[in-house]
C-alpha atoms as a PDB file:
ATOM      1  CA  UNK A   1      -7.745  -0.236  13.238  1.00  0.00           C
ATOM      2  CA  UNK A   2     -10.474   1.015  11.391  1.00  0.00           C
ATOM      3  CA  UNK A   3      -8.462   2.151   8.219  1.00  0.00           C
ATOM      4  CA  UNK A   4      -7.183  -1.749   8.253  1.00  0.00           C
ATOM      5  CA  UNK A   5     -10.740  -3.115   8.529  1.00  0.00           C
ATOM      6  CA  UNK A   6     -11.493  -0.507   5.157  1.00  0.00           C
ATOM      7  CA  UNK A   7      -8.739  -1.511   3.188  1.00  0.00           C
ATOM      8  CA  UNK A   8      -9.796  -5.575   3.862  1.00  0.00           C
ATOM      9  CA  UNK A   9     -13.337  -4.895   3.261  1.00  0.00           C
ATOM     10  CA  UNK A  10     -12.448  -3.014  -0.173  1.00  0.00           C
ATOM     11  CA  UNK A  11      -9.647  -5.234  -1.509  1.00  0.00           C
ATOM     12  CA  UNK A  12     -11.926  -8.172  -0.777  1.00  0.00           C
ATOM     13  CA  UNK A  13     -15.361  -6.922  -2.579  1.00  0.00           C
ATOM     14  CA  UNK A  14     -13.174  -5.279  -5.602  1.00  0.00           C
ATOM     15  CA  UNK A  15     -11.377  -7.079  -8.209  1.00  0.00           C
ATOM     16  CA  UNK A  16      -8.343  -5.967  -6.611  1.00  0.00           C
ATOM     17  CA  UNK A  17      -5.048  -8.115  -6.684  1.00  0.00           C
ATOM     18  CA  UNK A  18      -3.757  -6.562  -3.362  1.00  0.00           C
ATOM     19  CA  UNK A  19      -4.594  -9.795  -0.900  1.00  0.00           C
ATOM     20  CA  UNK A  20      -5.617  -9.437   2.738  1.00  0.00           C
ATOM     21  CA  UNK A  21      -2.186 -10.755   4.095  1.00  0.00           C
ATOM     22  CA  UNK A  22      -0.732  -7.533   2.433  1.00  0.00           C
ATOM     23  CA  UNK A  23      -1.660  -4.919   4.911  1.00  0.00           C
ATOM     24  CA  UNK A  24      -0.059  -5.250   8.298  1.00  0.00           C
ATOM     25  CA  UNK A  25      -0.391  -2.442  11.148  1.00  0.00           C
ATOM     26  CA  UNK A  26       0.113   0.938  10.942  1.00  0.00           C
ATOM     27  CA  UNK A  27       3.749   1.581  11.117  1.00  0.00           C
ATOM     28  CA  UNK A  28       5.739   5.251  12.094  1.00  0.00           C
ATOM     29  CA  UNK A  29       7.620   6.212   9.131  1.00  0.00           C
ATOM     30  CA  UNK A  30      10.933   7.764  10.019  1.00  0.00           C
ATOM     31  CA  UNK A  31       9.360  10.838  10.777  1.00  0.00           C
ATOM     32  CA  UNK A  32       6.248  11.316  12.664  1.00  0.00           C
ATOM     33  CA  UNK A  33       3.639  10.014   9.842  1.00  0.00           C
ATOM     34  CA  UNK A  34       1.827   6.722  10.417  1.00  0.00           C
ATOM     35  CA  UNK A  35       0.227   4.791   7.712  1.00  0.00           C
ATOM     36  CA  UNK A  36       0.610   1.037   6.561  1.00  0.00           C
ATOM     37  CA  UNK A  37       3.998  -1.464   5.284  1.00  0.00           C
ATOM     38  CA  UNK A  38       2.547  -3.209   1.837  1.00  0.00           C
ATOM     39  CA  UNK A  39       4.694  -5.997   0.659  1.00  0.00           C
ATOM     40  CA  UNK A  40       4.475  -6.000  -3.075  1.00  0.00           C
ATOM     41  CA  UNK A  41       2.650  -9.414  -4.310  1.00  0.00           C
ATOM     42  CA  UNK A  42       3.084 -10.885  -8.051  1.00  0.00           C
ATOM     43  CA  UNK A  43       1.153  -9.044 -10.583  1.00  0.00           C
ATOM     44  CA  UNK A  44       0.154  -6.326  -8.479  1.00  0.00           C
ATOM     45  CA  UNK A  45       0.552  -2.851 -10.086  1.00  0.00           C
ATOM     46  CA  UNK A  46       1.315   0.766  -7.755  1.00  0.00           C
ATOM     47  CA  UNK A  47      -2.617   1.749  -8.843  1.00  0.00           C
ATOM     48  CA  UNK A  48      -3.793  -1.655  -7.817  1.00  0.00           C
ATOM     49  CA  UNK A  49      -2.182  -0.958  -4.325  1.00  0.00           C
ATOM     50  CA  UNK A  50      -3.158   2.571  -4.251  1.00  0.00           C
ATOM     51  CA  UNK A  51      -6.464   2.000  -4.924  1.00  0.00           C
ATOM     52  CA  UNK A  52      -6.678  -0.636  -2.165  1.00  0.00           C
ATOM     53  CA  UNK A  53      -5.533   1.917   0.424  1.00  0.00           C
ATOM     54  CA  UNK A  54      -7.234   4.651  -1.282  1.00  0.00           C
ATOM     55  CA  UNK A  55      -4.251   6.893  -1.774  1.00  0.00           C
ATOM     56  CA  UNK A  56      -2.839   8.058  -4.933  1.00  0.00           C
ATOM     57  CA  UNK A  57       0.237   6.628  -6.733  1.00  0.00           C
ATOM     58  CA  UNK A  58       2.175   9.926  -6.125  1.00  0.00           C
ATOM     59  CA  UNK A  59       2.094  10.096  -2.224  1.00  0.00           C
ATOM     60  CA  UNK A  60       2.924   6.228  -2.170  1.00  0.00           C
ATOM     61  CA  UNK A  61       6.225   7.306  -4.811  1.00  0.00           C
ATOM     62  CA  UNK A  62       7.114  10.359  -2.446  1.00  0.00           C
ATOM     63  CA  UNK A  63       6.457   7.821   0.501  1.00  0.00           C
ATOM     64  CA  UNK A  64       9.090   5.874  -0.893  1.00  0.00           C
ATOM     65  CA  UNK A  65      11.163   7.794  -2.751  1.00  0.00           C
ATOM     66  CA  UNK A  66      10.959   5.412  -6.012  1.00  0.00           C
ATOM     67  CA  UNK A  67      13.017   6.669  -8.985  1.00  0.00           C
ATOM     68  CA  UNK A  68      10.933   3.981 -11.328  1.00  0.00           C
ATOM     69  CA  UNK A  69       7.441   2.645  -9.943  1.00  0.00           C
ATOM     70  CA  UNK A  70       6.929   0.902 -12.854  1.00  0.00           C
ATOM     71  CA  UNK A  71       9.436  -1.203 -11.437  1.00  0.00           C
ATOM     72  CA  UNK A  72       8.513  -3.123  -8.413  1.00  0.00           C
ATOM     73  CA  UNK A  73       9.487  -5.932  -7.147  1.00  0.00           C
ATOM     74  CA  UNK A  74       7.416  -8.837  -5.661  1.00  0.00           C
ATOM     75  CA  UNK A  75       8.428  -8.867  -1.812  1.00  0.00           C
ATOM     76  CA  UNK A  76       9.472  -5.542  -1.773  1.00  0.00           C
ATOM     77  CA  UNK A  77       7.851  -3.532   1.073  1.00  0.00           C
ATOM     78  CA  UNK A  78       6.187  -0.146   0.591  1.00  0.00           C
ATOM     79  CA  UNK A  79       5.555   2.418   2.932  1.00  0.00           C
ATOM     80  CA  UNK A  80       1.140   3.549   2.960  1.00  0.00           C
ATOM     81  CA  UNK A  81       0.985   6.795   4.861  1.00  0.00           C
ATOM     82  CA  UNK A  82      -2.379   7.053   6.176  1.00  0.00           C
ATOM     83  CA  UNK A  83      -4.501   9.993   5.286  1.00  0.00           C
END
């Protein structure tokens, strides 16, 4: 996809953390929205991996439905919705 071609292009010029083996194909949520499953690397941060799919932190904690997102955990997959 496009979007997946963006987010590689951006995380790889940019001093980003977020790695290329991080963004896998959209995915259906358990509703009708689409976007992308992140798993959480070490020492990646929820604006490092917002910025990489050029969302903001908020729709990625909604997404989720994360109670502390300064807490993540490496391996832990995220939900992306695509906008």
């Amino acid at each position: 996809s496009a979007k997946i071609s963006e987010v590689m292009k951006a995380s790889s010029s940019s001093s980003s953390r977020v790695q290329k083996s991080t963004a896998k194909k959209p995915q259906k949520a358990s509703g009708s929205q689409t976007g992308y499953e992140h798993e959480v690397k070490p020492g990646e941060t929820l604006s490092d991996i917002a910025a990489a799919y050029g969302v903001k932190s908020s729709v990625i904690i909604e997404a989720n439905g994360l109670d502390n997102p300064n807490a993540l955990r490496v391996g832990q997959k995220l939900f992306i919705p695509e906008q």
